[in-house]
N, C-alpha and C. Protein backbone atom coordinates (compact mmCIF):
# COMPACT_ATOMS: atom_id res chain seq x y z
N UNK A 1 -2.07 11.67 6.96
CA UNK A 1 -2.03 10.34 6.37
C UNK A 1 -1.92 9.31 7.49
N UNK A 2 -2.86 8.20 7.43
CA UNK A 2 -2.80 6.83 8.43
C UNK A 2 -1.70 6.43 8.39
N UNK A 3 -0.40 6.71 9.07
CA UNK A 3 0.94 5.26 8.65
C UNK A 3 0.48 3.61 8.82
N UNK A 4 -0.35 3.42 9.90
CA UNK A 4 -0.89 2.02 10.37
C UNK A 4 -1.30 1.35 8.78
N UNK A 5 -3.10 2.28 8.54
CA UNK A 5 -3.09 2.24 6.73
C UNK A 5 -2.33 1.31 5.98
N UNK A 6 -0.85 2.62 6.01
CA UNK A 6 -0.12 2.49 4.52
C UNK A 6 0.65 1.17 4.81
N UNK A 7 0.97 0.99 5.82
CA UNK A 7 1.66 -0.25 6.27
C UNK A 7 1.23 -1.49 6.04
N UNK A 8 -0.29 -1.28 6.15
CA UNK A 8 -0.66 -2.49 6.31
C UNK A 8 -1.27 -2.88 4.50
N UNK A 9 -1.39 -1.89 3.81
CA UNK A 9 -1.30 -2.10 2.26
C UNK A 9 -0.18 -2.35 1.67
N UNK A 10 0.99 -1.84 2.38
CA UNK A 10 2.12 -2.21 1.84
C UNK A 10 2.46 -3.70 1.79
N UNK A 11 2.21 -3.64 3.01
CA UNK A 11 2.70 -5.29 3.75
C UNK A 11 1.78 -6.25 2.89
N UNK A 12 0.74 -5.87 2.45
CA UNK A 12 -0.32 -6.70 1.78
C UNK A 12 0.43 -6.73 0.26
N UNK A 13 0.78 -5.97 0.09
CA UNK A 13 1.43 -6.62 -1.67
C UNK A 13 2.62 -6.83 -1.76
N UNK A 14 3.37 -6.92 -0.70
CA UNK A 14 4.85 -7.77 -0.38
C UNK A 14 4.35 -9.06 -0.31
N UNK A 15 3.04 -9.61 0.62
CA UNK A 15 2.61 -10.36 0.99
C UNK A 15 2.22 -11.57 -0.78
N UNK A 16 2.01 -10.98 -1.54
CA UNK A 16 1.71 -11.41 -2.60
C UNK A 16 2.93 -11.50 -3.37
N UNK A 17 4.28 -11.03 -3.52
CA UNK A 17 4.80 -11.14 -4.11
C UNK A 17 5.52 -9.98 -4.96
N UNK A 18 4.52 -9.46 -4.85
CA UNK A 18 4.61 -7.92 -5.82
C UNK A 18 5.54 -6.95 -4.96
N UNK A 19 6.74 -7.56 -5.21
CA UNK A 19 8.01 -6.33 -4.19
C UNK A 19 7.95 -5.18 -5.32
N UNK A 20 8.18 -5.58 -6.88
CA UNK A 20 8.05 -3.91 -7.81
C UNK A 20 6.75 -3.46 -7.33
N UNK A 21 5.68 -3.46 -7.39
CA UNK A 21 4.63 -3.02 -7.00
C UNK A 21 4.36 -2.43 -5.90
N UNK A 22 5.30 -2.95 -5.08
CA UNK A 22 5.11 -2.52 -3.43
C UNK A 22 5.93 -1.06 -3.56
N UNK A 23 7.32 -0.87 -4.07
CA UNK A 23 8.28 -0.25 -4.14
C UNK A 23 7.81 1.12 -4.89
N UNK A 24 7.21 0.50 -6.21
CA UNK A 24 6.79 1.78 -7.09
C UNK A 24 5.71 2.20 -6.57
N UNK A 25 4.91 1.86 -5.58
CA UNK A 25 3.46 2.60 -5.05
C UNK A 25 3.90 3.11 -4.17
N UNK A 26 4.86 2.81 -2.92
CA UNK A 26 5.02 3.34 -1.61
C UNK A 26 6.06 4.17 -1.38
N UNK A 27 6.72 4.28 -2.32
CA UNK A 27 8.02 4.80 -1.93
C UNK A 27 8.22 5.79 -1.88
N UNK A 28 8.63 6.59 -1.39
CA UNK A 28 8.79 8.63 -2.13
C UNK A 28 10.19 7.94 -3.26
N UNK A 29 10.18 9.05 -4.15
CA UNK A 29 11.10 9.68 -5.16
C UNK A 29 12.58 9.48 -4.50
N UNK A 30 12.46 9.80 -3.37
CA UNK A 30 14.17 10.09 -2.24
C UNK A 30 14.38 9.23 -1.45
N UNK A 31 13.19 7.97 -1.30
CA UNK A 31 13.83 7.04 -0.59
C UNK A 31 15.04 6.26 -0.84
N UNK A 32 15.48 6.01 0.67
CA UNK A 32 16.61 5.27 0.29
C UNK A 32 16.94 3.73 0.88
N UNK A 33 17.56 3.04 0.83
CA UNK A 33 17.24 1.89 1.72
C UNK A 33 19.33 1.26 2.04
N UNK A 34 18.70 0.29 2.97
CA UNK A 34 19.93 -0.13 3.37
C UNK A 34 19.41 -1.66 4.02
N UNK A 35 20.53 -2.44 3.43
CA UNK A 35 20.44 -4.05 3.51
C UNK A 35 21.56 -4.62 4.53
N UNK A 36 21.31 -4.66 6.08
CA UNK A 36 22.39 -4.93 6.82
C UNK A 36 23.35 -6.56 6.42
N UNK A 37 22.25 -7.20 5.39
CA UNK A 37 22.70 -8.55 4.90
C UNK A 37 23.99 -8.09 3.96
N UNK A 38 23.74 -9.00 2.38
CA UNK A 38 24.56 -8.85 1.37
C UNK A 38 24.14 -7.57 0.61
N UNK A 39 22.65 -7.01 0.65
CA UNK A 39 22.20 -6.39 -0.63
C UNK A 39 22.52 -4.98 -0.72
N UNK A 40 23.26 -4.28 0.09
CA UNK A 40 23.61 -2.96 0.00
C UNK A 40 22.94 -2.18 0.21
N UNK A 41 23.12 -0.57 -0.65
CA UNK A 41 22.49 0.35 -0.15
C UNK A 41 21.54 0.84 -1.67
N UNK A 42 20.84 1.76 -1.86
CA UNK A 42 20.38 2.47 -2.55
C UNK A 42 19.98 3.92 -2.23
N UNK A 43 19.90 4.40 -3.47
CA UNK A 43 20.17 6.02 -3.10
C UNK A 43 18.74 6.52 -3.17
N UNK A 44 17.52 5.83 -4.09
CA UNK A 44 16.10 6.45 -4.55
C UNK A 44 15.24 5.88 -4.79
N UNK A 45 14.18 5.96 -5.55
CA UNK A 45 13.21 4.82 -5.34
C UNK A 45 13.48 4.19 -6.97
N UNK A 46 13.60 5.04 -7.78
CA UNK A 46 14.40 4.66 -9.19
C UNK A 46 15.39 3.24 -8.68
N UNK A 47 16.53 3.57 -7.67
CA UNK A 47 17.50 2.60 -7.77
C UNK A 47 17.12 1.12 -7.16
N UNK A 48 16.03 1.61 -6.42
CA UNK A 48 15.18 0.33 -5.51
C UNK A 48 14.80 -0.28 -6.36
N UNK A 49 13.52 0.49 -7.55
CA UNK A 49 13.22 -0.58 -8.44
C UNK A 49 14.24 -1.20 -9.09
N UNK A 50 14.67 -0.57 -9.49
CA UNK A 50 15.84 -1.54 -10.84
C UNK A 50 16.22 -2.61 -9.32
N UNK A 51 16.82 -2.66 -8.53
CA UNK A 51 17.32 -3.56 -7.88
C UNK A 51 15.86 -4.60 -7.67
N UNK A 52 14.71 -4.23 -7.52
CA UNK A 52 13.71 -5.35 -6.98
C UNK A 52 13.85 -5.89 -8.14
N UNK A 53 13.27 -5.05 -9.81
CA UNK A 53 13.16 -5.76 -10.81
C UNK A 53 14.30 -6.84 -11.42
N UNK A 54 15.49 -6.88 -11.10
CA UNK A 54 16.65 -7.85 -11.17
C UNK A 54 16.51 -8.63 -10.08
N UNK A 55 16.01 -8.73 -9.02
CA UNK A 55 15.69 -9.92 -7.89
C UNK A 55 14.30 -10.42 -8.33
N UNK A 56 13.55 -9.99 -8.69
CA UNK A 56 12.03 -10.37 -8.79
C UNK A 56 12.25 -11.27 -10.08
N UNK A 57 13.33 -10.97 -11.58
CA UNK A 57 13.04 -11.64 -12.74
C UNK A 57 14.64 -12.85 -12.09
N UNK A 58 14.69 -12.79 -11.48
CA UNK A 58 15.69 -13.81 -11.13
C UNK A 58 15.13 -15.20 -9.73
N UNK A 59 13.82 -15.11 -9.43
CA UNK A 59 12.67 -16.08 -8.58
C UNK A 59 12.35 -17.13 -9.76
N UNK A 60 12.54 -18.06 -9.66
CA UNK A 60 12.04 -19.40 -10.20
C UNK A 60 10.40 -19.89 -9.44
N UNK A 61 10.54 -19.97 -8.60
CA UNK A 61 9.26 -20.13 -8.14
C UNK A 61 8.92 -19.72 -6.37
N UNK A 62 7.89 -18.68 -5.62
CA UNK A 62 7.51 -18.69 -4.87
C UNK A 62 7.35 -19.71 -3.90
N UNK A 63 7.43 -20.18 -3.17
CA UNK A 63 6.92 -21.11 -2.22
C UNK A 63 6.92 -20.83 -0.90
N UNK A 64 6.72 -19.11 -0.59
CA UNK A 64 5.88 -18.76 0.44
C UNK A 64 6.48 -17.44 1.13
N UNK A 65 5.51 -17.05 1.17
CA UNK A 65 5.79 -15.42 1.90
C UNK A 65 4.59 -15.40 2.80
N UNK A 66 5.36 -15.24 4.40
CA UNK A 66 5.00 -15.15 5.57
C UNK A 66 5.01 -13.49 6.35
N UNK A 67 4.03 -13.30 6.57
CA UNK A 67 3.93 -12.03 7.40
C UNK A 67 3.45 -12.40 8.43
N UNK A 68 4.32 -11.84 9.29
CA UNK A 68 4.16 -12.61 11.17
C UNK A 68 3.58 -11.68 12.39
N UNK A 69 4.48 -10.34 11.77
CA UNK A 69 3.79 -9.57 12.91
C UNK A 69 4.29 -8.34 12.27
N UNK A 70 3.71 -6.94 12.23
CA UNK A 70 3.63 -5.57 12.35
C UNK A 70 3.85 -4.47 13.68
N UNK A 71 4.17 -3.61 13.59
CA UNK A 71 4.49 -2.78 14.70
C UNK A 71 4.83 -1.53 14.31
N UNK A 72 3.70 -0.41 14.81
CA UNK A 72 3.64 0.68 13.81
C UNK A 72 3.94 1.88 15.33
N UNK A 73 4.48 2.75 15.32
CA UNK A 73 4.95 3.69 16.44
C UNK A 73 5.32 5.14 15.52
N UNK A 74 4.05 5.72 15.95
CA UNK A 74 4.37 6.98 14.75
C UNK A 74 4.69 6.94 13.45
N UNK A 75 5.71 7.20 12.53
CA UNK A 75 6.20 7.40 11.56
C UNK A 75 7.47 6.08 11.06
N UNK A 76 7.10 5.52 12.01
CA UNK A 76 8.30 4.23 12.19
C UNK A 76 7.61 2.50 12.00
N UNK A 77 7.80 2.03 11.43
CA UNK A 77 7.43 0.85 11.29
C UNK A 77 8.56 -0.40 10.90
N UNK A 78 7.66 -1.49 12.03
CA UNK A 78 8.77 -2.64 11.36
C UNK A 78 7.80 -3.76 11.16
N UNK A 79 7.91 -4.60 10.33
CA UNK A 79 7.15 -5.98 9.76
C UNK A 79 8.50 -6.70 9.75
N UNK A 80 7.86 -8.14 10.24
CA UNK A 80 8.61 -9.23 10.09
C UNK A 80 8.10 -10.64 9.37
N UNK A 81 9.12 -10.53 8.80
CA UNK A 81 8.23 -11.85 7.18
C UNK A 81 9.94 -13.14 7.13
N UNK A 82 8.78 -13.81 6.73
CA UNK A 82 9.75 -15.05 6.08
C UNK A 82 9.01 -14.71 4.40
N UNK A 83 10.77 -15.44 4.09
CA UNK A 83 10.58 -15.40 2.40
C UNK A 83 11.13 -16.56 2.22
N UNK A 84 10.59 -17.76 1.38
CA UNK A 84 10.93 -18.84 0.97
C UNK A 84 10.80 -18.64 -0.49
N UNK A 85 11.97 -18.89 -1.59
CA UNK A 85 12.12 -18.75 -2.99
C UNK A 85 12.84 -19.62 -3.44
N UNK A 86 12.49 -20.24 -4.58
CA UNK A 86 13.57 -21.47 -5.62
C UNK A 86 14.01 -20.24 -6.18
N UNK A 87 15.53 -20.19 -6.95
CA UNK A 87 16.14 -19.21 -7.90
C UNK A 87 16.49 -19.95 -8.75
N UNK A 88 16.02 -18.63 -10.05
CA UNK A 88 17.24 -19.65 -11.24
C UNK A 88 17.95 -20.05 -10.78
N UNK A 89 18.93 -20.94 -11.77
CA UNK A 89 19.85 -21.87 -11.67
C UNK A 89 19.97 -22.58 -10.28
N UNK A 90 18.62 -22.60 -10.00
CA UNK A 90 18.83 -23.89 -8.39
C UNK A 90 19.07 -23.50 -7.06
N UNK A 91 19.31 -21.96 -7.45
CA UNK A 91 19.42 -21.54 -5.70
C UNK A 91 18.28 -21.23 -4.75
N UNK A 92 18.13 -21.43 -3.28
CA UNK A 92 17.46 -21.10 -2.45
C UNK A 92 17.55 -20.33 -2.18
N UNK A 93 16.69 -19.04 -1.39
CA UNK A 93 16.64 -18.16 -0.92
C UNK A 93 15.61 -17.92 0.64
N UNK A 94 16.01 -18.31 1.78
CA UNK A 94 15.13 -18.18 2.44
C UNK A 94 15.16 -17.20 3.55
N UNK A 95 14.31 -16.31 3.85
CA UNK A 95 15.13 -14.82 4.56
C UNK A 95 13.80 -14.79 5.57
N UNK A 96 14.44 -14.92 6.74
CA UNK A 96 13.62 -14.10 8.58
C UNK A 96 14.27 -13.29 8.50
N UNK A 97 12.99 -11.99 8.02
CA UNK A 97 13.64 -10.65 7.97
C UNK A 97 12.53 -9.77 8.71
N UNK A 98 13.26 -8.60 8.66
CA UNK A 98 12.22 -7.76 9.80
C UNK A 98 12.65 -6.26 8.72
N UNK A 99 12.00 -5.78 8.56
CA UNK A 99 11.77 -4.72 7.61
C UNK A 99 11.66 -3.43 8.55
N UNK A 100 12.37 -2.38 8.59
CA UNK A 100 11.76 -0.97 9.34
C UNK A 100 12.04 -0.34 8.24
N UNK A 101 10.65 0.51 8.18
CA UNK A 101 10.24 1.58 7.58
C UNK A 101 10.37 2.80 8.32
N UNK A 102 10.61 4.44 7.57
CA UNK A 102 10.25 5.47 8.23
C UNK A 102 9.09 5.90 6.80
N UNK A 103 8.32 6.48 7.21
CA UNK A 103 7.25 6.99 6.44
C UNK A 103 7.24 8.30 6.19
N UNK A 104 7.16 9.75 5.42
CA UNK A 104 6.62 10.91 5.21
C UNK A 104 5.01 11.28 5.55
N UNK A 105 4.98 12.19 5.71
CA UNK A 105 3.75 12.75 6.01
C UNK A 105 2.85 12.59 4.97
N UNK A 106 3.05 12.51 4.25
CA UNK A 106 2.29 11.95 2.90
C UNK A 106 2.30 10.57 2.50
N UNK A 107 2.52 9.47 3.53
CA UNK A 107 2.49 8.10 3.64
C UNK A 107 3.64 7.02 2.74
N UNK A 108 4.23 8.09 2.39
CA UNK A 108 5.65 7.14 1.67
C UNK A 108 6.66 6.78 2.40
N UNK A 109 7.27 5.86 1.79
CA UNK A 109 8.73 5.68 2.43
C UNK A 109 9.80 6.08 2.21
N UNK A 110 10.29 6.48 2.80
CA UNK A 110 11.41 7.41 2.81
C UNK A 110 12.91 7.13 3.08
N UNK A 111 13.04 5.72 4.20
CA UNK A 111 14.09 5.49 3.97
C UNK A 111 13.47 3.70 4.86
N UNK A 112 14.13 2.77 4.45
CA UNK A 112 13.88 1.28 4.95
C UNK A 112 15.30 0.50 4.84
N UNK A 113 14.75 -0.43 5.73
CA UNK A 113 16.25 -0.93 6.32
C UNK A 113 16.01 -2.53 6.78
N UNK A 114 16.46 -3.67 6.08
CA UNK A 114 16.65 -4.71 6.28
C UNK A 114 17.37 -5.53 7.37
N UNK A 115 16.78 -6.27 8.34
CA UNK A 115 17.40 -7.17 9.64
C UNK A 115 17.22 -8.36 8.94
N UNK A 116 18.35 -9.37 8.72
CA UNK A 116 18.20 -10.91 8.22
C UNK A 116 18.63 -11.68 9.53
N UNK A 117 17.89 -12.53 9.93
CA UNK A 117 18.01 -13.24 11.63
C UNK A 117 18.12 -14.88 10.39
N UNK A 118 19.78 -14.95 10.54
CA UNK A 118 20.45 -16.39 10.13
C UNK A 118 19.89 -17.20 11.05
């Protein structure tokens, strides 16, 4: 499997918005993730979605998702994006984040890990 590829399809429907979409296509079954910010940990790709789908129905409106740069080294990947979001009830959300991925041999993700640069 290409990791460069899967990365760069992944990154393409984060890029749009579609974090459930991104999550339920790429993920293995056993991934797990970890949010060095506020958002914690998760144990699977089950617990990822439910967590995107409660952040995704809680966006008031988009106003921009930035993909800046990629960097793919074997089985390891990191993307770095800005996320600009209105939230219900009036909150902002704006995140310089840098995303590392590890990938499976079969092009999923397996375990990902959030950098938020305040």
């Amino acid at each position: 499997m290409n990791i460069k590829e899967q990365v760069q399809k992944m990154d393409a429907v984060v890029s749009t918005g579609a974090v459930v979409d991104a999550v339920k296509q790429f993920f293995a079954e056993d991934a797990s993730t970890s949010d060095h910010g506020e958002g914690g940990t998760t144990a699977d790709k089950a617990a990822m979605v439910a967590k995107m789908e409660g952040f995704a129905g809680s966006i008031e409106k988009v106003n921009g998702i930035t993909l800046h740069h990629t960097l793919v080294d074997g089985n390891v990947s990191a993307s770095e994006f800005t996320f600009d979001f209105d939230m219900q009830g009036g909150g902002k959300v704006y995140w310089h984040e840098i995303i590392r991925r590890i990938w499976n041999d079969e092009g999923k993700v397996i375990q990902e890990e959030y950098f938020n640069a305040e």
